[in-house]
Protein backbone atom coordinates (compact mmCIF):
# COMPACT_ATOMS: atom_id res chain seq x y z
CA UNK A 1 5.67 -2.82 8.40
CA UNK A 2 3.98 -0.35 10.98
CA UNK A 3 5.78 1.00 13.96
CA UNK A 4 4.43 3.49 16.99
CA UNK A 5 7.03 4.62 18.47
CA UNK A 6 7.98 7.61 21.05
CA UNK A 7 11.95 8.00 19.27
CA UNK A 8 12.75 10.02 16.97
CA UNK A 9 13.55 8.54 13.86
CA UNK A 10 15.83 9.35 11.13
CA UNK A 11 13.49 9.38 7.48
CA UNK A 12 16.52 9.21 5.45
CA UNK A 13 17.90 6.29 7.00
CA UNK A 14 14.75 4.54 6.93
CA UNK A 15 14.51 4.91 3.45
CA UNK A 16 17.72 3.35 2.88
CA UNK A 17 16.44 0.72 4.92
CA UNK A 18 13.09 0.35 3.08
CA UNK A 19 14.47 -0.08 -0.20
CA UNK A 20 17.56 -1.73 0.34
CA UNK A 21 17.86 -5.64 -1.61
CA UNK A 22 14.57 -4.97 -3.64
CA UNK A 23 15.22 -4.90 -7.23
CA UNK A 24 11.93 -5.62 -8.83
CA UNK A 25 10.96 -2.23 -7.24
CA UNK A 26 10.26 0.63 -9.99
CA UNK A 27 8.91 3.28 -7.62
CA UNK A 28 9.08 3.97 -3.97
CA UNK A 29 6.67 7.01 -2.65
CA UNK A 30 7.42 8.77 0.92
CA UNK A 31 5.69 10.99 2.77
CA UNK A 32 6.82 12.88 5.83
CA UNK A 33 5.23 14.58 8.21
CA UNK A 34 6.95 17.51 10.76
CA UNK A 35 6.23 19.22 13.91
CA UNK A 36 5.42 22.86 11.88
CA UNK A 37 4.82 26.22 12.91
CA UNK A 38 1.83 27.63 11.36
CA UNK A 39 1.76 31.29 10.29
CA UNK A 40 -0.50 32.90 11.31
CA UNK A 41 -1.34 31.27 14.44
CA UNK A 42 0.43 31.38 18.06
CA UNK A 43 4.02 29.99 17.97
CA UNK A 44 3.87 26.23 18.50
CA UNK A 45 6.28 25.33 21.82
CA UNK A 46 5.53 21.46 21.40
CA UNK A 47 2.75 18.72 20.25
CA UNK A 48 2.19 15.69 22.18
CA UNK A 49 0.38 12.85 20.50
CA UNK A 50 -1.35 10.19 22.56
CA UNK A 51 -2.68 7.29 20.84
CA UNK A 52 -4.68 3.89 21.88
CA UNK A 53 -2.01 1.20 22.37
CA UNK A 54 -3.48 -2.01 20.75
CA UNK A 55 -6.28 -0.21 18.75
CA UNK A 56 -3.79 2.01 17.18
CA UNK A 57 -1.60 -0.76 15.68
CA UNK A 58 -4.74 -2.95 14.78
CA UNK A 59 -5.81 0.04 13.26
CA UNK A 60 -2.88 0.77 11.17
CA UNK A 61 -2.67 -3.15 10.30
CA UNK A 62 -6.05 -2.98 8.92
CA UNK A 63 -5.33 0.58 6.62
CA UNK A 64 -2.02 -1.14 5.26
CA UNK A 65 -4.06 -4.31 4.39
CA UNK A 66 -6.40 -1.87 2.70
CA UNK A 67 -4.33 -0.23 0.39
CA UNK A 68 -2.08 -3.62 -0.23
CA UNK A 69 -5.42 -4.78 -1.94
CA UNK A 70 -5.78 -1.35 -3.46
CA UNK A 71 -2.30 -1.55 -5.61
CA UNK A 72 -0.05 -3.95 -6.50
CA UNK A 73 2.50 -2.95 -3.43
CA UNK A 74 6.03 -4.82 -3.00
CA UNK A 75 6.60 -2.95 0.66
CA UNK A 76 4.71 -0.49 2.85
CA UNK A 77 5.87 0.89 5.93
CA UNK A 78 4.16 2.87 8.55
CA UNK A 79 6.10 5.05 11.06
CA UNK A 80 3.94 7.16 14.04
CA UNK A 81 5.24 8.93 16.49
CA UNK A 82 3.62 9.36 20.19
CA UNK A 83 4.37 11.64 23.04
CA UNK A 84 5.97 15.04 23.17
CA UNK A 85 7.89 16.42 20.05
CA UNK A 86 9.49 19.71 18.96
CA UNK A 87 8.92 21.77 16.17
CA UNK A 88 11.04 20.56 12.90
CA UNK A 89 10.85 16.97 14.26
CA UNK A 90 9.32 14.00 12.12
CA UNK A 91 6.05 12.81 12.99
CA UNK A 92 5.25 10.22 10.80
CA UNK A 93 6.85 8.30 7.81
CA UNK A 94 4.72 6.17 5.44
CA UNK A 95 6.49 4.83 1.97
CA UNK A 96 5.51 2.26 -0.30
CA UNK A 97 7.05 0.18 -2.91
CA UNK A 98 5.93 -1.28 -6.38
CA UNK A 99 6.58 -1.82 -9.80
CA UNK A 100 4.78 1.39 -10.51
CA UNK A 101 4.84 4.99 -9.76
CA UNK A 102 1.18 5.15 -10.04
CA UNK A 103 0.71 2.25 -7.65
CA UNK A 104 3.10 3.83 -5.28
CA UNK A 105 1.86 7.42 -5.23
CA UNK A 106 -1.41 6.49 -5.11
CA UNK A 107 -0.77 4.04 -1.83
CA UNK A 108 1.14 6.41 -0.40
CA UNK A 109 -1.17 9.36 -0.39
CA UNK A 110 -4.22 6.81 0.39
CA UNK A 111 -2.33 5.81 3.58
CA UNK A 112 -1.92 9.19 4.70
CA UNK A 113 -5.31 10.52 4.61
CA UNK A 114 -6.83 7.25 5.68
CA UNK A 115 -3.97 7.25 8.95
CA UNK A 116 -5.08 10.93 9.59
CA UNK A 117 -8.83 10.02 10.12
CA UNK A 118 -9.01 6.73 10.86
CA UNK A 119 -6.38 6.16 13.30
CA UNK A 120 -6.31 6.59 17.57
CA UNK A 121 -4.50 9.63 17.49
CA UNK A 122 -4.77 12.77 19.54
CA UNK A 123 -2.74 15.71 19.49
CA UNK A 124 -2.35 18.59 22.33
CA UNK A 125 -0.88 21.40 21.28
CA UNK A 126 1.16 23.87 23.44
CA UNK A 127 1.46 27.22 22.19
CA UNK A 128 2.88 30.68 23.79
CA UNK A 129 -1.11 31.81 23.73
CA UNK A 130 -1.89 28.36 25.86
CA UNK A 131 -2.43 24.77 25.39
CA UNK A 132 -5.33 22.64 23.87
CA UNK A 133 -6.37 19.50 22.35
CA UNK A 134 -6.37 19.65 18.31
CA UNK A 135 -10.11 18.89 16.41
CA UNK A 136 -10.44 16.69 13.50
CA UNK A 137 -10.15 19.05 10.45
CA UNK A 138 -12.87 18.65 7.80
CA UNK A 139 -10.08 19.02 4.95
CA UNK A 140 -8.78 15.32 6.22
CA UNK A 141 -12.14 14.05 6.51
CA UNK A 142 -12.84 14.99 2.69
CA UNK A 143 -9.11 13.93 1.55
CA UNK A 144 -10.05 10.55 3.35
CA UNK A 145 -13.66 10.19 1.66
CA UNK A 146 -12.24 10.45 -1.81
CA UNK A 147 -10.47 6.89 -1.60
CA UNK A 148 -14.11 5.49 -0.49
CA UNK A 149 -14.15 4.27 -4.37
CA UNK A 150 -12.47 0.52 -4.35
CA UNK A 151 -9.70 1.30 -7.05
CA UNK A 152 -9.19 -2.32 -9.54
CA UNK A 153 -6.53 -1.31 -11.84
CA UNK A 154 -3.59 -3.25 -11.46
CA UNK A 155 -1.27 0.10 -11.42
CA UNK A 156 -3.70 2.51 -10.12
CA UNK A 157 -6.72 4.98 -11.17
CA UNK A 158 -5.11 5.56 -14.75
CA UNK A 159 -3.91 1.78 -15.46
CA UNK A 160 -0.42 3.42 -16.45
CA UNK A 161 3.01 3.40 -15.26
């Protein structure tokens, strides 16, 4: 399930929601992402993210269908915000189900670093030094690359639960 959406939602409660009524389900992974302050750097006010309605979902479709053929996956769902958020606030949700822990760690994190280069997503960044669109980082790009390897254990890299 993928949704872009400009409310705030509650990662808990969509957990609940994920795994509730699937009992064949031996692992669920979750990742969250947050509005953050970064030390170091001038203090963060807000971050809007704009994205490419259309080409973003399509997008998203196409990266869960990836790593559904990756792992043996019960569920995956895909949560993205857009438009103007707070620090502290979720950003983005992604969890996945299956028999597995491998399978599901290993989906989860794939989904991740392939939504952070591979999706229509741009983020401005107001600060109290100014404001300014964010670059691609070269640390995604390389987390990103190292799934270019098609992965055909049943359970993941290792073949073990």
């Amino acid at each position: 399930m993928i949704r872009v959406q400009a409310e705030a939602f509650d990662p808990a409660l969509e957990l609940d929601t994920f795994a509730c009524g699937n009992d064949n389900v031996g692992a669920i992974a979750t990742f969250t992402g947050r509005v953050r302050v970064a030390p170091g750097e001038p203090r963060l006010i807000a971050l809007t993210l704009e994205h490419y309605p259309g080409m973003t979902e399509r997008l998203l479709g196409e990266i869960e269908a990836e790593a559904q053929a990756r792992w043996p996956l019960s569920a995956s769902l895909i949560i993205h915000r857009i438009g103007r958020m707070q620090p502290g606030e979720a950003i983005v949700m992604v969890a996945t189900a299956s028999a597995h822990r491998d399978a599901a760690f290993d989906a989860c994190r794939f989904l991740i670093d392939w939504l952070k280069t591979k999706a229509p997503f741009w983020k401005y960044e107001e600060t109290v030094a100014g404001a300014e669109w964010v670059a691609a980082k070269d640390s995604d790009d390389a987390a990103a690359a190292r799934w270019g390897k098609k992965i055909t254990a049943q359970t993941g890299p290792s073949g073990e639960d």
